[in-house]
Protein backbone atom coordinates (compact mmCIF):
# COMPACT_ATOMS: atom_id res chain seq x y z
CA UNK A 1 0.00 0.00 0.00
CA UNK A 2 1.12 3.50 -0.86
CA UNK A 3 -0.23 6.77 -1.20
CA UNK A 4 0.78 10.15 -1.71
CA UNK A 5 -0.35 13.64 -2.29
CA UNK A 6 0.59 17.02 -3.07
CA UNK A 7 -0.79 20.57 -1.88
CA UNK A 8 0.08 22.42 -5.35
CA UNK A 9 3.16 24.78 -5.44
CA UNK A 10 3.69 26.53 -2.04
CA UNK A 11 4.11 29.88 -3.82
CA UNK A 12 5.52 31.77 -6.81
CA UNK A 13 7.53 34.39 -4.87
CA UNK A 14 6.86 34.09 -1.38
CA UNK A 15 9.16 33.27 1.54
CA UNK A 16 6.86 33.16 4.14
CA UNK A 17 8.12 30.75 6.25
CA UNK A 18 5.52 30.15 8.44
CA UNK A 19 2.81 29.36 5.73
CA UNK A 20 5.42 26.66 4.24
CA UNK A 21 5.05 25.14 7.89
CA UNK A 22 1.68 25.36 8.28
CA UNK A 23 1.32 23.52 5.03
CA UNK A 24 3.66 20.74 5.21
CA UNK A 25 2.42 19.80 9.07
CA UNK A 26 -1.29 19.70 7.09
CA UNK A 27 0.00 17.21 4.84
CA UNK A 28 1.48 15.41 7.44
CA UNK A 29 -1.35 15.01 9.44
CA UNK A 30 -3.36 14.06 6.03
CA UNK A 31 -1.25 11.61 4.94
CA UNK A 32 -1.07 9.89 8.31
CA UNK A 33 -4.81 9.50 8.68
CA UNK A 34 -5.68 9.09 4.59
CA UNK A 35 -2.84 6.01 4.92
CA UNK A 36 -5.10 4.46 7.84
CA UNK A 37 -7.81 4.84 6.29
CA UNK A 38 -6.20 3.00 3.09
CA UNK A 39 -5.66 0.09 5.02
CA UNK A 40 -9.01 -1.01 5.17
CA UNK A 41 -10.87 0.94 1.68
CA UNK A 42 -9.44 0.38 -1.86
CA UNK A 43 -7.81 2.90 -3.10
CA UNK A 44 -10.42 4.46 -5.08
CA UNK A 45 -12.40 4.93 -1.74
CA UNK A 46 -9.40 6.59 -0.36
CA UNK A 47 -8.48 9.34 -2.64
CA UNK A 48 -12.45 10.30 -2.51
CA UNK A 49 -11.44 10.65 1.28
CA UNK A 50 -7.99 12.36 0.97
CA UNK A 51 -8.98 15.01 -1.73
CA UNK A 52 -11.84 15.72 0.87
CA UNK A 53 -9.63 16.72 3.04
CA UNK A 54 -7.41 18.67 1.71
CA UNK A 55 -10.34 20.30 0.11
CA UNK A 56 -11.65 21.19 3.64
CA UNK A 57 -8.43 22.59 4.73
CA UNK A 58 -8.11 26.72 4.07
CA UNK A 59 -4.31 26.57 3.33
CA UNK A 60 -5.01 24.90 -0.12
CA UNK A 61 -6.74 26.66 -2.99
CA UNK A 62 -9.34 23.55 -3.55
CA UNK A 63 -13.29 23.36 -1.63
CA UNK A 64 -13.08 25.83 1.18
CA UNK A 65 -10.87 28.62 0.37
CA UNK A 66 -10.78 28.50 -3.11
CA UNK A 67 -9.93 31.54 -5.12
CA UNK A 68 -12.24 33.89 -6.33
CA UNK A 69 -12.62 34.53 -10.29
CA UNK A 70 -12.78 37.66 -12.19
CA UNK A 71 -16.38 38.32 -11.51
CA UNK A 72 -16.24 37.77 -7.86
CA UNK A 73 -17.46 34.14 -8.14
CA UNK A 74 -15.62 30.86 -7.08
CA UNK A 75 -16.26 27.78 -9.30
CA UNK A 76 -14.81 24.41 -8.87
CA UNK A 77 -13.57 22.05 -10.29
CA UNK A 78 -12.30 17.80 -9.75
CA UNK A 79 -11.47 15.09 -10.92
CA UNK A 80 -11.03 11.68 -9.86
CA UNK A 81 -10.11 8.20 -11.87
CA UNK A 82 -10.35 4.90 -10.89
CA UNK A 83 -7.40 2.43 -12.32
CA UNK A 84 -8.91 -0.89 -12.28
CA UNK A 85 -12.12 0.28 -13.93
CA UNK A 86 -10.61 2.98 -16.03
CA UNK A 87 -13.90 5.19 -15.13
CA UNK A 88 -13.53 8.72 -15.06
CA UNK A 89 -15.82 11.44 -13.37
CA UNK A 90 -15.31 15.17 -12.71
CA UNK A 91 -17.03 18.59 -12.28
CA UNK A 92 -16.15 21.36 -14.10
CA UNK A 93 -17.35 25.34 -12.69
CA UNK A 94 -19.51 23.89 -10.19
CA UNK A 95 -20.70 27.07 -7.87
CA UNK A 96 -21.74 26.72 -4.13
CA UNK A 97 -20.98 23.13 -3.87
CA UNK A 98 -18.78 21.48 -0.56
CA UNK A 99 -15.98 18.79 -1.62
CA UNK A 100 -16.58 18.77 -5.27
CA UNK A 101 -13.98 15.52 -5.43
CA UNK A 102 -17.16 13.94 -3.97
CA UNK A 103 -19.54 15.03 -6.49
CA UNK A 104 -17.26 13.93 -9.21
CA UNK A 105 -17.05 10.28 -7.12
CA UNK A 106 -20.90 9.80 -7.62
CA UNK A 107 -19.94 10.42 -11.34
CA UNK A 108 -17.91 7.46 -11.64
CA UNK A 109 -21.47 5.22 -11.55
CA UNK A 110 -23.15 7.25 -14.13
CA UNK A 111 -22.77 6.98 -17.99
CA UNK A 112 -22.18 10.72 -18.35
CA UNK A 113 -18.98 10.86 -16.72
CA UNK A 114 -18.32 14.63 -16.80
CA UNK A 115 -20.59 17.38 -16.12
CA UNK A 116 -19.88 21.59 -15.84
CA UNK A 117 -21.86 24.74 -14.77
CA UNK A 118 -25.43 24.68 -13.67
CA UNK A 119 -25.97 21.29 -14.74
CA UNK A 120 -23.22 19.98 -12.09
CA UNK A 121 -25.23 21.97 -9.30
CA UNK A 122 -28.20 20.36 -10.40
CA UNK A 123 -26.66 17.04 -10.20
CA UNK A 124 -25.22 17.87 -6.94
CA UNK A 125 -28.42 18.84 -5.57
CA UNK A 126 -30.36 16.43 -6.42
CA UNK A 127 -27.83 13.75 -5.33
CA UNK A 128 -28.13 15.86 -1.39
CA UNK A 129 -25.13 17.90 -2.34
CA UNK A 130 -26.86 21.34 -0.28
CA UNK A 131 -25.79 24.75 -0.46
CA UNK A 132 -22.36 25.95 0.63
CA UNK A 133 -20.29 29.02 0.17
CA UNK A 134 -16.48 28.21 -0.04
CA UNK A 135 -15.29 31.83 0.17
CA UNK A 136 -13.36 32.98 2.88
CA UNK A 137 -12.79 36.12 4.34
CA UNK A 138 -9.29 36.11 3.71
CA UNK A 139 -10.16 35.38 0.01
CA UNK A 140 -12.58 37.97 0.01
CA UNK A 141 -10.05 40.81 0.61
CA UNK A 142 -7.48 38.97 -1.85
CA UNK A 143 -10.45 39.22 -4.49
CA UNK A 144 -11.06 43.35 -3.22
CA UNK A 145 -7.72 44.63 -3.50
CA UNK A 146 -6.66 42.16 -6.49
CA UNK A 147 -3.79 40.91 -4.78
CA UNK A 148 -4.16 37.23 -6.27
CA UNK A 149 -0.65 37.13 -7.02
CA UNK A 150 0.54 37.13 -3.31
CA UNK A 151 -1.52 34.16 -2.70
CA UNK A 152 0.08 30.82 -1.00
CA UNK A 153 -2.66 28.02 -2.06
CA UNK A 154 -2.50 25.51 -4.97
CA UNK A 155 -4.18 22.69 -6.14
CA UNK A 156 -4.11 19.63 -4.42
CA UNK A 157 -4.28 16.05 -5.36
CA UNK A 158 -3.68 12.24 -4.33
CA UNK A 159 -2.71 9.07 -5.80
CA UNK A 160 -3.10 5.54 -3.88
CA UNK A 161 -2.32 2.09 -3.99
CA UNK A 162 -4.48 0.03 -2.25
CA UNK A 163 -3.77 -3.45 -0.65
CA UNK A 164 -5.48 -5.50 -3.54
CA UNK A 165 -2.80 -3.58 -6.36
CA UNK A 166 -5.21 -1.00 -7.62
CA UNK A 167 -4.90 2.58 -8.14
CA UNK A 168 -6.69 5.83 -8.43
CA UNK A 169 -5.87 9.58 -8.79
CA UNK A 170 -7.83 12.66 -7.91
CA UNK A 171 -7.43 16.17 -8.33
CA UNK A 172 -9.24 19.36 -7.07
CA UNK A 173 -9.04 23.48 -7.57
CA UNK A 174 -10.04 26.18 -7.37
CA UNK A 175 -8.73 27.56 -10.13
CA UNK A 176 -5.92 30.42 -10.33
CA UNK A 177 -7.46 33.28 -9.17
CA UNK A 178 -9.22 36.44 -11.14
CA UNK A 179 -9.64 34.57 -14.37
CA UNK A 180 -12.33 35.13 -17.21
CA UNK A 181 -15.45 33.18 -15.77
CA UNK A 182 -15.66 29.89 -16.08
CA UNK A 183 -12.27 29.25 -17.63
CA UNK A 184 -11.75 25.39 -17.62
CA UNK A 185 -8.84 23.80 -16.21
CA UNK A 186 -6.39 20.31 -16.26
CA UNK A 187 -7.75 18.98 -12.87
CA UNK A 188 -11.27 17.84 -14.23
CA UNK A 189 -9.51 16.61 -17.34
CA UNK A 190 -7.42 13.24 -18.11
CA UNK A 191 -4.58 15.60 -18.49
CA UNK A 192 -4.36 16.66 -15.32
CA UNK A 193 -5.44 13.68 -13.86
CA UNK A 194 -5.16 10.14 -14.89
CA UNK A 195 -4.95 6.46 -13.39
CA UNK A 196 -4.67 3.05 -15.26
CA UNK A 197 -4.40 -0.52 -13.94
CA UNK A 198 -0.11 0.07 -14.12
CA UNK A 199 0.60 4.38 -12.78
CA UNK A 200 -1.63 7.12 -11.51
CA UNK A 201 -0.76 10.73 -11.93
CA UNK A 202 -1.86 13.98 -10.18
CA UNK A 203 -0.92 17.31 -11.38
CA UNK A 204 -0.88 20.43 -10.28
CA UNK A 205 0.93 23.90 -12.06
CA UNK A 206 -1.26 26.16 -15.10
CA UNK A 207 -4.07 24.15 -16.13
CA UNK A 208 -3.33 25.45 -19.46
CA UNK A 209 0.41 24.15 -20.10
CA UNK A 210 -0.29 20.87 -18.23
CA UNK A 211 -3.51 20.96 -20.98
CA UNK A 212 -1.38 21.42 -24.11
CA UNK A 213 1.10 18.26 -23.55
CA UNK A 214 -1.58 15.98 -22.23
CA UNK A 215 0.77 15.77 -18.76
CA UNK A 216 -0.79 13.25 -16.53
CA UNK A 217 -2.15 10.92 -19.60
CA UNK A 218 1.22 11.20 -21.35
CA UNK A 219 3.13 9.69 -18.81
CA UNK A 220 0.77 6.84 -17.28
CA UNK A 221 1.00 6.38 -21.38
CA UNK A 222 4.80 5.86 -21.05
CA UNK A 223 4.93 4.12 -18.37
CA UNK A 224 2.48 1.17 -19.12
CA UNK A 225 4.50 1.29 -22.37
CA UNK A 226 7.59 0.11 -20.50
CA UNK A 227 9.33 3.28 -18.58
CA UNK A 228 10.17 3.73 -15.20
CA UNK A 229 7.92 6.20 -13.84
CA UNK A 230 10.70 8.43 -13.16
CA UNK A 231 11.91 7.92 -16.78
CA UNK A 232 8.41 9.08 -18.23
CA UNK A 233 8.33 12.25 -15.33
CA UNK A 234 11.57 13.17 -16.78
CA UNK A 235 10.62 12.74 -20.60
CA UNK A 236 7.41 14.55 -20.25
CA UNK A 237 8.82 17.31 -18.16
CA UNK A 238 11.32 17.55 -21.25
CA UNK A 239 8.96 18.06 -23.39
CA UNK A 240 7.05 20.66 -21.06
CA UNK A 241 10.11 22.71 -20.90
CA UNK A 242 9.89 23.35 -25.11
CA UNK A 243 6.98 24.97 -24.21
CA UNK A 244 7.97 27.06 -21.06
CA UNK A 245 5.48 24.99 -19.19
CA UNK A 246 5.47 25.22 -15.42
CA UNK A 247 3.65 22.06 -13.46
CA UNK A 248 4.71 19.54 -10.73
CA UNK A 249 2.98 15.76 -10.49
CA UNK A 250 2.86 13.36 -8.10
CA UNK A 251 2.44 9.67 -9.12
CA UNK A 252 2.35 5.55 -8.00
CA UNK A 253 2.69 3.20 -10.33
CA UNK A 254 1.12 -0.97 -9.62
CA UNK A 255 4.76 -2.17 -9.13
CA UNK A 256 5.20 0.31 -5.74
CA UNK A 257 7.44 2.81 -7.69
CA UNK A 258 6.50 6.52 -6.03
CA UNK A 259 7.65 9.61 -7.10
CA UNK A 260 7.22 13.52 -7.58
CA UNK A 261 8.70 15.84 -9.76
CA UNK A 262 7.98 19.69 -10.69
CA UNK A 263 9.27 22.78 -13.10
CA UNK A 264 9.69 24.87 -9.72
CA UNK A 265 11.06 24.26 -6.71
CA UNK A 266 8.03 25.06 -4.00
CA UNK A 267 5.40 22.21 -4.87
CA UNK A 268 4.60 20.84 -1.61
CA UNK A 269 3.74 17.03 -1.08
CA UNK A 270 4.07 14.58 1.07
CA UNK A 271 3.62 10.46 0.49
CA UNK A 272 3.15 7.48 2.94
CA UNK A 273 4.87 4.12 2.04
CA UNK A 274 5.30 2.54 5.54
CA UNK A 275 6.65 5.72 6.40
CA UNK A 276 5.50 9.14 6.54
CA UNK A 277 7.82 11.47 4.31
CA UNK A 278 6.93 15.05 3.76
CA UNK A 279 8.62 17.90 1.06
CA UNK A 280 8.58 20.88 -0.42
């Protein structure tokens, strides 16, 4: 059994010490209680569970706390993938929904696998998703003086192996903050988030680099073609680079390989194989 996750890049500029703390003892404590729960839910069941909590926690820019688009709206957006079934489900733009990784979850047993806008609300609702505001005050006054670019949340995501040698990946955001309404990102797409019976990938960065080289598909690609999962990190992130891209990923593969890689040096993560082991 393995699992890791990742709590998007810790910031662009920033040195703020204390917010890099506070961030990597929330992983910590996620990862220790999302590994217990792994131990007796498949894996699929567990990133459902893991993504939920990180989207409940206000340090990350996913669920509660999420940033606030142009028109003083937040809309989310998630993904999650199971491995062994290779069923896919995710939101796109849902407004005034709670743990949207949940929402897509419900997905997963439905023939229309992904749904945006209104009619993701209206799926939510009628599936006893209620009303709930994710904005926080602190987000509020980011959105009022436009000061997104200070801000020290990202994107969060999981992958797991689960005790039966299946895998699943999720992904969750809230987007990147003052953007031209409903703008759709990677993390409710197979690009930015992708699982097979052999790797699983979460990714995290701008939706729309991470979009244009197909990140998270590419390498699960590469590795069930015969790479190391290191080897296909390293060859996509190649390829990223011709393009300036900026993005970090997490990822398990069915043999127990675990790894994390990133354009920038401030993704956070942490991953629990026996072990806890926490980065930035």
């Amino acid at each position: 059994m393995k699992l890791i996750i990742h709590g998007g890049f810790f910031s662009e500029s920033s040195t703020n010490q204390e917010t890099k703390k506070a961030k990597q003892d929330a992983l910590a404590e996620i990862a220790t209680l999302s590994y217990k729960y792994l131990k007796t839910h498949t894996a699929l069941e567990t990133v459902t569970y893991t993504v939920g909590l990180l989207e409940d926690n206000v340090l990350f820019n996913a669920g509660l706390g999420s940033q606030i688009q142009s028109d003083g709206k937040v809309r989310l957006s998630a993904s999650i993938m199971d491995g062994k079934t290779q069923k896919f489900g995710g939101v796109i733009n849902a407004e005034d929904i709670k743990n949207p990784i949940q929402l897509a979850s419900v997905l997963l047993e439905y023939e229309d696998s992904v749904l945006s806008g209104d009619g993701a609300v209206a799926f939510g609702r009628k599936n006893g998703f209620e009303y709930y505001s994710p904005i926080t005050a602190q987000r509020q006054e980011e959105y009022e003086l436009k000061l997104n670019q200070l801000n020290n949340k990202g994107t969060v995501g999981c992958v797991a192996l689960d005790a039966f040698g299946n895998l699943a990946a999720g992904t969750s955001t809230g987007g990147k903050g003052f953007e031209i309404p409903s703008r759709v990102s990677d993390s409710a797409t197979v690009a930015g988030n992708y699982a097979n019976a052999v790797a699983g990938i979460s990714c995290t960065g701008v939706g729309e680099n991470i979009v244009s080289v197909a990140l998270a598909a590419r390498i699960v690609t590469r590795v069930t073609d015969g790479f190391t999962l290191k080897d296909a990190c390293d060859k996509s992130f190649t390829e990223l680079q011709e393009i300036n891209g900026f993005a970090g990923v997490i990822g398990i593969t069915a043999d127990g390989q675990i790894y994390h890689t990133d354009s920038h040096p401030y993704m956070v993560w942490a991953s629990f194989d026996v072990s806890l082991q926490v980065f930035d």
